[in-house]
Protein backbone atom coordinates (compact mmCIF):
# COMPACT_ATOMS: atom_id res chain seq x y z
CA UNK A 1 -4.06 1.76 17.93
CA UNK A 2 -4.67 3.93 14.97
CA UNK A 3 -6.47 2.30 11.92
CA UNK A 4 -4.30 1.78 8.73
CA UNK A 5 -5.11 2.96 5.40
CA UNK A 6 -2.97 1.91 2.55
CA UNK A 7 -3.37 3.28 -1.08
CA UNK A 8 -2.06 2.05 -3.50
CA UNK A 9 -2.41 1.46 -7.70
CA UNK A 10 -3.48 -2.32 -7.22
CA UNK A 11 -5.37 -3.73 -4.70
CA UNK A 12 -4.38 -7.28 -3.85
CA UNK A 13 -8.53 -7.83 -3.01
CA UNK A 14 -8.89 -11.76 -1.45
CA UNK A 15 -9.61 -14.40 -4.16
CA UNK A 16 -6.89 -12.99 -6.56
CA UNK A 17 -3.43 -14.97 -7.07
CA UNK A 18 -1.33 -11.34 -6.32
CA UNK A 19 0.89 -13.17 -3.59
CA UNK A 20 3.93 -10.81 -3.64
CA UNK A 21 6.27 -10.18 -1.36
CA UNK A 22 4.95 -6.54 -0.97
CA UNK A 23 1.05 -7.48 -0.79
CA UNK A 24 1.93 -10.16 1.69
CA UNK A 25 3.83 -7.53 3.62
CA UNK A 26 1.11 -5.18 3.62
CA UNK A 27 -1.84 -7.36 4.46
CA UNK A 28 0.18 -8.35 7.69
CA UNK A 29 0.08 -4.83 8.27
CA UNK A 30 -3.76 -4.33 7.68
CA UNK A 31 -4.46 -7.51 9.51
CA UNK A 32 -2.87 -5.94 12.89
CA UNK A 33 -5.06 -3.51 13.40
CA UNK A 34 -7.71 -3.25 11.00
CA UNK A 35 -7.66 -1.28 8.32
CA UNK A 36 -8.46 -0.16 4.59
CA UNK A 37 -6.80 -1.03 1.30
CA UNK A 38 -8.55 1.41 -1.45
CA UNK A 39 -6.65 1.31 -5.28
CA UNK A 40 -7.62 1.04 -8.93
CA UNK A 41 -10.09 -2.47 -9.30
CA UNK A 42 -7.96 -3.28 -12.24
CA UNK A 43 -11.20 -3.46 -14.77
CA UNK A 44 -12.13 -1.25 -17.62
CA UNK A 45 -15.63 0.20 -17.54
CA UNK A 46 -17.68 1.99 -20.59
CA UNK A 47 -19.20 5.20 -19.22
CA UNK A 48 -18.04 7.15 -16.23
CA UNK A 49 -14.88 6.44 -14.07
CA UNK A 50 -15.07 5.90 -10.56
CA UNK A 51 -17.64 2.81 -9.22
CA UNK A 52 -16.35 2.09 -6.04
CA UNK A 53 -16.94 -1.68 -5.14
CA UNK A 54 -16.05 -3.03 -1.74
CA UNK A 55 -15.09 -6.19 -0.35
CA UNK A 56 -14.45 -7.73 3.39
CA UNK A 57 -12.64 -10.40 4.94
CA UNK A 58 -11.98 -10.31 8.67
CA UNK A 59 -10.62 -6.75 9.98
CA UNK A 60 -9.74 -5.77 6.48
CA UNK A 61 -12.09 -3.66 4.34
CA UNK A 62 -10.94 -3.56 0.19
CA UNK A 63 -12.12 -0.54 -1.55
CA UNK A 64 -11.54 -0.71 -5.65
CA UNK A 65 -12.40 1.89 -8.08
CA UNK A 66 -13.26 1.25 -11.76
CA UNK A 67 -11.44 3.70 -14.50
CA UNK A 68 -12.48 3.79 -18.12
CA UNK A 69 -10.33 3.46 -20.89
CA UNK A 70 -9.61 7.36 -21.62
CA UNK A 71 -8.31 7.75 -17.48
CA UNK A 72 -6.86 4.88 -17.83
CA UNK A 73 -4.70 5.81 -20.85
CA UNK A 74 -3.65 8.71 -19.88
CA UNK A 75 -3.21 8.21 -15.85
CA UNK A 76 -1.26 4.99 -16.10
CA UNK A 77 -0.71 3.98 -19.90
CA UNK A 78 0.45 7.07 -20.10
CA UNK A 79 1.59 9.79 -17.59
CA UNK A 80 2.36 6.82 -15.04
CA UNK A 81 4.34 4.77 -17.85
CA UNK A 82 5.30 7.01 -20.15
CA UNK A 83 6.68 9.85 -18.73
CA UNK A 84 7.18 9.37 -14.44
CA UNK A 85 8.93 5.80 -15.20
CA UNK A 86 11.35 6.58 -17.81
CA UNK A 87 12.25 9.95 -15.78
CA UNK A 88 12.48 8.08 -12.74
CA UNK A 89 14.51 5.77 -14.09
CA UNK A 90 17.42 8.21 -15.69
CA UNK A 91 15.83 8.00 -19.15
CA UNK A 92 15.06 11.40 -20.42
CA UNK A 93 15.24 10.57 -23.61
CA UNK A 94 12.36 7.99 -23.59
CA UNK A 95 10.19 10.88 -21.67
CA UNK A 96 6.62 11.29 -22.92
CA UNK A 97 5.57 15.25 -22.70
CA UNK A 98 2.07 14.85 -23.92
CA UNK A 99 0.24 17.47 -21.92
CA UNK A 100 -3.13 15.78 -21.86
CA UNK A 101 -1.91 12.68 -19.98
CA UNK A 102 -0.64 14.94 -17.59
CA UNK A 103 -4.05 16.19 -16.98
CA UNK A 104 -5.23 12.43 -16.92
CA UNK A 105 -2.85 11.84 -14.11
CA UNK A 106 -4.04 15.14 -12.07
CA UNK A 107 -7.82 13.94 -12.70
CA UNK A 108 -7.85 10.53 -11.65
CA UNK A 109 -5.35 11.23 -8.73
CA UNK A 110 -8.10 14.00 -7.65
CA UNK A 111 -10.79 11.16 -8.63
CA UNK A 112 -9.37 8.92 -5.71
CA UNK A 113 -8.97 11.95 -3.02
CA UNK A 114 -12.82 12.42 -3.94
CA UNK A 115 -13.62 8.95 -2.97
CA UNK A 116 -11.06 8.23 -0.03
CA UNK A 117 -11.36 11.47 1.56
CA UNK A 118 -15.00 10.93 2.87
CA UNK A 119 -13.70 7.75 4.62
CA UNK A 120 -10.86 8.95 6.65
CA UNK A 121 -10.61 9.75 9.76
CA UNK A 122 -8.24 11.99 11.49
CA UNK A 123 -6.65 9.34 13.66
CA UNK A 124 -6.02 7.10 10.86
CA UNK A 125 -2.35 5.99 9.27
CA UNK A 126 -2.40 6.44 5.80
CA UNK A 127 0.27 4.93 3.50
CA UNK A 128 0.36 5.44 -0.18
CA UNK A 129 2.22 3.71 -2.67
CA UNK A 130 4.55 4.63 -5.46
CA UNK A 131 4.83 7.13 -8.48
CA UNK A 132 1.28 6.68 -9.66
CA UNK A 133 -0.24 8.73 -6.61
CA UNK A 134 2.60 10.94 -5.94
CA UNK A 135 0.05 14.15 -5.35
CA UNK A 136 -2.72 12.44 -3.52
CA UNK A 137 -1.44 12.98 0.08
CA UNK A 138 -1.74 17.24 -1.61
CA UNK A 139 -5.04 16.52 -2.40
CA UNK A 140 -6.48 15.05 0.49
CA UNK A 141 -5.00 17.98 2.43
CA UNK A 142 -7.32 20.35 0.37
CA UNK A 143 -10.10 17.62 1.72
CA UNK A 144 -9.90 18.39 4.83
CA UNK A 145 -8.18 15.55 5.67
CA UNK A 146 -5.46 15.80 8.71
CA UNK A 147 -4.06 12.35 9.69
CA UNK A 148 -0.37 10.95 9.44
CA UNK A 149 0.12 10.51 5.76
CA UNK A 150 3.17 8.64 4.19
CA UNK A 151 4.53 7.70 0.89
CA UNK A 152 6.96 5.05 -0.75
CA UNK A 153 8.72 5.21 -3.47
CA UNK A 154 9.35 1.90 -5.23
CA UNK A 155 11.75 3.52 -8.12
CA UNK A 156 14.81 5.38 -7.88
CA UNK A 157 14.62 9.08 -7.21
CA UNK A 158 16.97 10.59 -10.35
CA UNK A 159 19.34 13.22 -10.05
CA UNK A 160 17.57 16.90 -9.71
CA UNK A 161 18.60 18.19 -12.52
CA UNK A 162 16.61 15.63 -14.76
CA UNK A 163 13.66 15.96 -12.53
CA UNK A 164 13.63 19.75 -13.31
CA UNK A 165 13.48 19.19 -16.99
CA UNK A 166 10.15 17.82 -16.40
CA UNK A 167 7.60 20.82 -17.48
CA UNK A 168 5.74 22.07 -14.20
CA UNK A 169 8.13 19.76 -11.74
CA UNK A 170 7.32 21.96 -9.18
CA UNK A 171 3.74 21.38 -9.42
CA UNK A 172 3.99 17.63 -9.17
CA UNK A 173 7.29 17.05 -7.10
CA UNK A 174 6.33 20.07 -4.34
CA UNK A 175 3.17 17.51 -3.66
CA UNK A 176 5.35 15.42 -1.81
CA UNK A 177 5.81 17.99 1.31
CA UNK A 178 2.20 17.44 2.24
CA UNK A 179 3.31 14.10 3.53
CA UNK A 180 4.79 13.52 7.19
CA UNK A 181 6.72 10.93 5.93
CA UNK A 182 9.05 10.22 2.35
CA UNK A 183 10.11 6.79 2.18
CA UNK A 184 12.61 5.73 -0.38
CA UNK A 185 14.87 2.50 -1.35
CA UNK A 186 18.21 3.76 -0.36
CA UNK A 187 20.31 6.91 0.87
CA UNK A 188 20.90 7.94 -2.35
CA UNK A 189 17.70 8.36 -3.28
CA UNK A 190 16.37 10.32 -0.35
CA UNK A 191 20.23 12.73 -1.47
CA UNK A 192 18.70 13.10 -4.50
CA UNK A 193 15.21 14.09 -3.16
CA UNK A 194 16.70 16.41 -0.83
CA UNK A 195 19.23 18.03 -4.02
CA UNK A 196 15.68 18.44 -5.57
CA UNK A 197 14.05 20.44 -2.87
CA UNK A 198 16.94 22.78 -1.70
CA UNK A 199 18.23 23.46 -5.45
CA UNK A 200 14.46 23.92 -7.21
CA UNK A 201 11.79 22.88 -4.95
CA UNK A 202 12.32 26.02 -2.52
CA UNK A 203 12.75 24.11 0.35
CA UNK A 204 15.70 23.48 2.99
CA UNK A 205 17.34 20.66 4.24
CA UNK A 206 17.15 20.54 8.10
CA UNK A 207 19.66 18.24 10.34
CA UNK A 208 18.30 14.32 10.63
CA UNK A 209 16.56 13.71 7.56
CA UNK A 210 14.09 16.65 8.05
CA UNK A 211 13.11 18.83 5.46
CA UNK A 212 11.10 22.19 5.29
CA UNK A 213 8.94 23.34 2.49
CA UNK A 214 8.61 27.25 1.33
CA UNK A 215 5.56 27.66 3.53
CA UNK A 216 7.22 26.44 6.71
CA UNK A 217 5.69 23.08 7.00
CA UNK A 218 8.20 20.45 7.84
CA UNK A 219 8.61 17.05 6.91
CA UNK A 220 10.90 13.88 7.07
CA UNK A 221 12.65 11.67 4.51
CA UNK A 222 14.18 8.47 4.74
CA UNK A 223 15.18 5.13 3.13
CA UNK A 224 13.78 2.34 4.04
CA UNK A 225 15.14 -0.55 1.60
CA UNK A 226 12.21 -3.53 0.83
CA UNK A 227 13.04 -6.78 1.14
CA UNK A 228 11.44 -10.12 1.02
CA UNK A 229 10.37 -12.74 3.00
CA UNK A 230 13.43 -14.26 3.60
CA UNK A 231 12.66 -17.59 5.24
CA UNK A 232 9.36 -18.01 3.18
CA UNK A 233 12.04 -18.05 -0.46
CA UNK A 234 14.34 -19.87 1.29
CA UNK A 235 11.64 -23.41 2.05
CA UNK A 236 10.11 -22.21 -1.30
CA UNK A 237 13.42 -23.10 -2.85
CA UNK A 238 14.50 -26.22 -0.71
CA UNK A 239 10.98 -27.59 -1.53
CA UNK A 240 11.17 -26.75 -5.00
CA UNK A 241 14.09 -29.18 -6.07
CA UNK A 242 11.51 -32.44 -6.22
CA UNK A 243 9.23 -30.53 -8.51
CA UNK A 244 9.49 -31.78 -12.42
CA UNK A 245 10.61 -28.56 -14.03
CA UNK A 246 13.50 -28.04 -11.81
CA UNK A 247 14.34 -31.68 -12.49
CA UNK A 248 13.79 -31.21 -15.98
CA UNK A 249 16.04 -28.11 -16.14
CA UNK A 250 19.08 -30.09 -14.27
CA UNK A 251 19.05 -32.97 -16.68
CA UNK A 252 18.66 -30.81 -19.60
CA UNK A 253 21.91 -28.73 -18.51
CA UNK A 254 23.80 -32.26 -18.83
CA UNK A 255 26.36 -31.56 -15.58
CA UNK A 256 26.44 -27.98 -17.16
CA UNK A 257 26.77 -24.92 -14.48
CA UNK A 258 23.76 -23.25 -14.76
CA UNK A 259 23.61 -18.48 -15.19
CA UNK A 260 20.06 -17.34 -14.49
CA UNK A 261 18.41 -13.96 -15.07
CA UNK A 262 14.75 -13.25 -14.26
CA UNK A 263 13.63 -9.78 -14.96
CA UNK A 264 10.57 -8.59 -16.57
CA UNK A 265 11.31 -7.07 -20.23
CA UNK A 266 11.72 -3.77 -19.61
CA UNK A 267 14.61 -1.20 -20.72
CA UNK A 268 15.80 -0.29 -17.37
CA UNK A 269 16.88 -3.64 -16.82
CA UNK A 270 19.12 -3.71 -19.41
CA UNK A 271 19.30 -6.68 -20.99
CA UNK A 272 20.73 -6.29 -24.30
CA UNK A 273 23.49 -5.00 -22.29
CA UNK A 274 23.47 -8.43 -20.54
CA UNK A 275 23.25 -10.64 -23.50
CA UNK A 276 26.25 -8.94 -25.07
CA UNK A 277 28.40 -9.32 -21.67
CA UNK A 278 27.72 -12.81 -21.60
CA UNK A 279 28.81 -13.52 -25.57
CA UNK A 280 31.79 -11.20 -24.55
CA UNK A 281 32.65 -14.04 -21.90
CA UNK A 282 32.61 -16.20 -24.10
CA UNK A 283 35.00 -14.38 -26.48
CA UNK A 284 37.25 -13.46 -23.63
CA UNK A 285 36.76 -17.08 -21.37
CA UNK A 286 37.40 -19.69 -24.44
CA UNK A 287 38.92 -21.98 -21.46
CA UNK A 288 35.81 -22.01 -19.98
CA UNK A 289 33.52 -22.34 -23.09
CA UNK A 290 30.74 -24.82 -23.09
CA UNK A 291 30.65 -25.03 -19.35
CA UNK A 292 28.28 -22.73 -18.73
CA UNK A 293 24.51 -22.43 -20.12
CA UNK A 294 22.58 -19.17 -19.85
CA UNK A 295 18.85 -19.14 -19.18
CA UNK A 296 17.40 -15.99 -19.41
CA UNK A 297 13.42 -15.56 -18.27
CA UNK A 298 12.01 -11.95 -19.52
CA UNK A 299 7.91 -12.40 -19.49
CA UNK A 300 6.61 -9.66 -21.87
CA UNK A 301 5.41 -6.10 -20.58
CA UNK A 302 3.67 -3.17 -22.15
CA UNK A 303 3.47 -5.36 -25.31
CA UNK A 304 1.17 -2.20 -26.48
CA UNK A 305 4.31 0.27 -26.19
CA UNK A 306 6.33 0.69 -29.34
CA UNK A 307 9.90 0.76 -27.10
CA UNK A 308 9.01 -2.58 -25.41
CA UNK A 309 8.70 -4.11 -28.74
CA UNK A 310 11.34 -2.63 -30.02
CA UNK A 311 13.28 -4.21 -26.93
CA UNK A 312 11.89 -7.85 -27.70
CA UNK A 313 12.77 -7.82 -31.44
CA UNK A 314 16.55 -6.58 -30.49
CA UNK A 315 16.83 -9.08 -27.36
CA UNK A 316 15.37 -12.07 -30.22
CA UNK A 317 18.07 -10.72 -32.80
CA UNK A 318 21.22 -10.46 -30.01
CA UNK A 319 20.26 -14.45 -28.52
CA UNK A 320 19.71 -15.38 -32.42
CA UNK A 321 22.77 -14.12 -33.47
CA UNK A 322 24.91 -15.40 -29.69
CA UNK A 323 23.67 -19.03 -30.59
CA UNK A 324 24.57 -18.73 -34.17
CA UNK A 325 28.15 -18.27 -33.75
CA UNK A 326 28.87 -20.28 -30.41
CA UNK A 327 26.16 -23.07 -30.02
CA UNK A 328 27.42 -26.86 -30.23
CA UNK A 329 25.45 -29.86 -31.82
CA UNK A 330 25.03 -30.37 -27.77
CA UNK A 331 24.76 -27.31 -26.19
CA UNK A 332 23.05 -24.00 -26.26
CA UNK A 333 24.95 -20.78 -24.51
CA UNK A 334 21.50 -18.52 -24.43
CA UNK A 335 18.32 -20.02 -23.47
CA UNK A 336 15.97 -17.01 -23.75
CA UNK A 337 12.12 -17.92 -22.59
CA UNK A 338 9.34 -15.12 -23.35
CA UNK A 339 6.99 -16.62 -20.39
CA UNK A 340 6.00 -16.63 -16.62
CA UNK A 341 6.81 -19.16 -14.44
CA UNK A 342 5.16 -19.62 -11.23
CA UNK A 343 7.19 -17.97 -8.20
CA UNK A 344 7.80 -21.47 -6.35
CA UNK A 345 9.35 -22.68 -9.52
CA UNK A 346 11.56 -19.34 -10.33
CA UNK A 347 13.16 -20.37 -6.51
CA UNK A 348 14.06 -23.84 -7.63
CA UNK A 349 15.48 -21.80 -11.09
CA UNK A 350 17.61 -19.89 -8.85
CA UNK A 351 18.83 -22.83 -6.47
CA UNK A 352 20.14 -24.74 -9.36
CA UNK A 353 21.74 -21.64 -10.55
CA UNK A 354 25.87 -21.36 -10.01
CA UNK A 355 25.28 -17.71 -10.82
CA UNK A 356 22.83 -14.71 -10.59
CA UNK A 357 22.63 -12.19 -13.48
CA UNK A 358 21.29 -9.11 -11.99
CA UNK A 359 22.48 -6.32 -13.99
CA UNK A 360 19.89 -3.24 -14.51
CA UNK A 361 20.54 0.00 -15.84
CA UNK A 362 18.38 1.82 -13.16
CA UNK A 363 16.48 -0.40 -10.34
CA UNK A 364 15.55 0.67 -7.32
CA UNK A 365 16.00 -2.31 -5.30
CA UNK A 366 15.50 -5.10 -7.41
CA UNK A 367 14.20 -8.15 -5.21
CA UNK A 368 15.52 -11.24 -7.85
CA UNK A 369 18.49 -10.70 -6.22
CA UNK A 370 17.67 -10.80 -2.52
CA UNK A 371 15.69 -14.08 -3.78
CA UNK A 372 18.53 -15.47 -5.70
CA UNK A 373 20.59 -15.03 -2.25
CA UNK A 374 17.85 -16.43 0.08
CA UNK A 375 17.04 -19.71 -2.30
CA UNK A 376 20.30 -20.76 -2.52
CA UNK A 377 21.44 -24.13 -1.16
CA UNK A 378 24.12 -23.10 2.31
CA UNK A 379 26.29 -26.09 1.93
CA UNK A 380 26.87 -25.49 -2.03
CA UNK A 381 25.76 -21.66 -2.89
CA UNK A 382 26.02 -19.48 -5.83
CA UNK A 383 27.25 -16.42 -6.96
CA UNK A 384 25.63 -13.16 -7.51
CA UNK A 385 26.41 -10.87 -10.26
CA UNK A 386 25.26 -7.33 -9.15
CA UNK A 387 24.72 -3.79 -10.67
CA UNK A 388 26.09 -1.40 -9.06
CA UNK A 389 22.91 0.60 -10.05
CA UNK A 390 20.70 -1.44 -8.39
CA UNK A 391 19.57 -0.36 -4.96
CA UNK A 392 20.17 -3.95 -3.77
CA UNK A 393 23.67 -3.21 -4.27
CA UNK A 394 24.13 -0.71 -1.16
CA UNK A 395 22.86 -3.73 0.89
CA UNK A 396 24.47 -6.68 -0.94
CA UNK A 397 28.29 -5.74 -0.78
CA UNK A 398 29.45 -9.40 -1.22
CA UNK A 399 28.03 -9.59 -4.29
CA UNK A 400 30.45 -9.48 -7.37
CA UNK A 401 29.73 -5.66 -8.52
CA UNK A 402 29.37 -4.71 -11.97
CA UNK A 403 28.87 -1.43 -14.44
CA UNK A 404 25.96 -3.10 -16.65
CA UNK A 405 27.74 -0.70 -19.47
CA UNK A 406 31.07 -2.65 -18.56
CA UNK A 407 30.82 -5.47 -21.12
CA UNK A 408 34.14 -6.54 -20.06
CA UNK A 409 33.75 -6.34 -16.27
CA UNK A 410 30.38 -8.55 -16.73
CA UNK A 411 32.24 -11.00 -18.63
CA UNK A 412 34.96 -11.16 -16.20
CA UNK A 413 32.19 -11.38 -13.49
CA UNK A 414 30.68 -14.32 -15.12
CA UNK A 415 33.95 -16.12 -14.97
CA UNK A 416 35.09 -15.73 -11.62
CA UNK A 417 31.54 -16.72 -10.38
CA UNK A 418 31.55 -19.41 -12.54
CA UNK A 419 34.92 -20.87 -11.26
CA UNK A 420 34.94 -19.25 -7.83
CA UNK A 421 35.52 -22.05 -5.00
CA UNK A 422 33.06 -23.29 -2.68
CA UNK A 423 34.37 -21.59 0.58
CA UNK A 424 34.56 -18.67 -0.73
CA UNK A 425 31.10 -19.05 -2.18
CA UNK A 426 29.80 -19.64 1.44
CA UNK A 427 31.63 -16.93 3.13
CA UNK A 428 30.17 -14.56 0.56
CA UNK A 429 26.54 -16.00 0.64
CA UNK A 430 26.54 -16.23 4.65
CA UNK A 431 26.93 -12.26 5.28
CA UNK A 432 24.28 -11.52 2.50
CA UNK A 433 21.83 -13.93 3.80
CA UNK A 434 22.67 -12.98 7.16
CA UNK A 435 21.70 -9.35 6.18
CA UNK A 436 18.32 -10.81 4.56
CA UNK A 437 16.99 -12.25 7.47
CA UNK A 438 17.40 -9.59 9.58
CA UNK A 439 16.37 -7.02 6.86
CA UNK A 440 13.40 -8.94 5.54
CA UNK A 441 9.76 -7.55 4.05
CA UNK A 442 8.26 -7.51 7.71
CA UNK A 443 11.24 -5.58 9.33
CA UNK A 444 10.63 -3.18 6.75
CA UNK A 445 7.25 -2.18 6.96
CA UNK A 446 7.33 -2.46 11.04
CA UNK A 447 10.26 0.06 10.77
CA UNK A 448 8.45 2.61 8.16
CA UNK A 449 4.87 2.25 9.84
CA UNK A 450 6.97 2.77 13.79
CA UNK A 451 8.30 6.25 12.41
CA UNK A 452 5.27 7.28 10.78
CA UNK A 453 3.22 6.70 13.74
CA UNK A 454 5.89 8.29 16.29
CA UNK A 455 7.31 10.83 13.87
């Protein structure tokens, strides 16, 4: 069996507490067969980039590379963060042009074909990881290098048109057909992709999800939506009930029905949209005012980045000004907590939770809600309150729906989840976490690595 290699910003290297869904998933993969797992170490050197330090345990090699601050600003502080992400997520506006961080992101991407290339070998499987390494598969080509290479794309793919107004799109986007294999979270995006290459990317679309670029060479894209581990959340969440914070949370609710959101503070996951679809619920819903308590979990991100900020000092003013005008000597509508929790705690958060706020702008999955769905309790389940811009949505129909922009359809969502009865509850939650346990983080990356192997 061929050897993987996976590549990918982060390295979850053993000893460090990166136990995601995804780094789970992918060390499963590794540990079948052996393999690589090369990425950014994560440190900050003075000097030179690119120290390569290298660690084993069992079949399972971990190759890190050190960047120093001036690749590291402009590779991921800035092309990465600054201008791919808000692009990728619909945001033109928020778009960083800087031409120098474009060249960052072109140097250190050819800084890791340097160092990888060396080590491959032609029978190898190598998967790489998101919109930080979009033209390595391009570079490793020059290299020399001729094994089965995929890629992933964690984000949405945006419409074409906004990925043309990017200057030299071609240049960065036209990487892609060096790969065998495009993976992406839903149809949509790979529609989008494929708009892209037949409208400016000089390719054509073939019949089964095969593509051709302008020199001939042909290609395949597909969606593959991630998941999580499905059973893993689900004891997680059952165990979770005895610990003292959920305990804590349930007796400080006071028989209240408890609305949870859990996103990291970020514009695309539009929040301030949130907060003011919840206070229009309780404009709109006086009947059921006082019933319901809010807790809202948004650790900090890019603290650096002057939009971020801006973000936490309009989310502080929005809860400040919610409270103000509805709180009660006894109870408080928006609890909004600036902080991590640890992941087996979140699960006992969304077990005591009657409903699940999941409303982004932009998201390409979004795995809160999958793990809202597979913590919940099946004799006494809540309700999920869904984007319809979230990629989860295309897999989580019985979900209530939602336009995040829709201030008035979130506040009506709120309400019938809030009041919705119990068998309808569990006919709802049954087909999604039906779905999830078929669908889960190990059926995904068994189905992308089959096709890229046998493609």
């Amino acid at each position: 069996m061929s050897r993987l290699v996976v590549v990918s910003n982060r390295v979850a290297v053993p000893g460090e507490s990166r136990a995601g869904g995804l780094a789970v998933a992918l060390q499963a993969a590794l540990k079948e067969h052996g393999g690589l797992w090369f990425g950014w170490s994560g440190r900050t050197v003075r000097g030179e980039s690119g120290a390569v330090h290298e660690q084993v345990e069992g079949d399972i090699r971990y190759l890190t590379m050190d960047l120093n601050r001036a690749d590291l600003d402009a590779y991921y502080n800035g092309f990465a963060n600054r201008t791919l992400w808000p692009l990728l997520h619909f945001r033109l506006d928020l778009v960083d042009y800087d031409r120098a961080t474009r060249e960052g992101y072109a140097r250190v991407n050819a800084m890791f074909a340097d160092k990888l290339a060396p080590m491959l070998r032609d029978s190898d499987i190598l998967w790489i990881h998101d919109y930080h390494l979009i033209p390595l598969a391009s570079l490793l080509r020059q290299r020399g290098v001729g094994c089965r290479m995929g890629f992933f794309l964690h984000v949405p793919m945006p419409s074409s048109d906004l990925l043309a107004a990017m200057p030299n799109h071609n240049r960065l986007f036209s990487s892609l057909y060096a790969y065998d294999l495009v993976g992406m979270q839903t149809r949509r995006d790979v529609e989008r992709f494929q708009d892209y290459v037949r409208l400016f990317g000089g390719g054509k679309v073939l019949a089964d999800g095969q593509l051709e670029a302008p020199g001939g060479r042909r290609f395949r894209a597909h969606a593959y939506p991630i998941s999580i581990d499905t059973e893993l959340i689900a004891s997680q969440a059952r165990a979770a009930m005895s610990k003292p914070a959920i305990k804590d949370l349930r007796a400080s609710l006071d028989r209240r029905k408890l609305a949870i959101g859990v996103d990291r503070l970020d514009y695309s996951k539009g929040l301030p949209e949130r907060f003011r679809g919840f206070e229009r619920y309780l404009e709109t819903h006086r009947d059921q005012r006082g019933q319901l308590t809010y807790l809202q979990i948004a650790p900090v991100s890019r603290s650096d980045v002057a939009e971020y900020q801006a973000l936490r000092q309009e989310l502080e003013q929005i809860s400040g000004h919610i409270n103000g005008a509805w709180a009660e000597p006894d109870w408080t509508p928006l609890r909004y907590v600036n902080r991590n929790f640890a992941h087996a705690t979140l699960t006992g958060f969304y077990r005591l939770a009657s409903v699940g706020l999941v409303t982004p702008l932009r998201d390409g999955m979004n795995l809160v809600a999958k793990e809202y769905i597979a913590a919940q309790d099946p004799e006494d389940p809540g309700v999920l309150v869904l984007s319809l811009l979230a990629g989860a949505a295309y897999e989580l129909k019985d979900a209530l729906l939602v336009n995040p922009h829709d201030l008035d359809g979130v506040a009506d969502a709120i309400a019938i989840a809030s009041t919705m009865p119990r068998d309808k509850r569990i006919e709802r939650w049954r087909a999604m976490m039906d779905h999830l346990r078929k669908h889960d983080i190990n059926a995904w990356r068994r189905d992308y690595l089959h096709d890229l192997r046998n493609g």
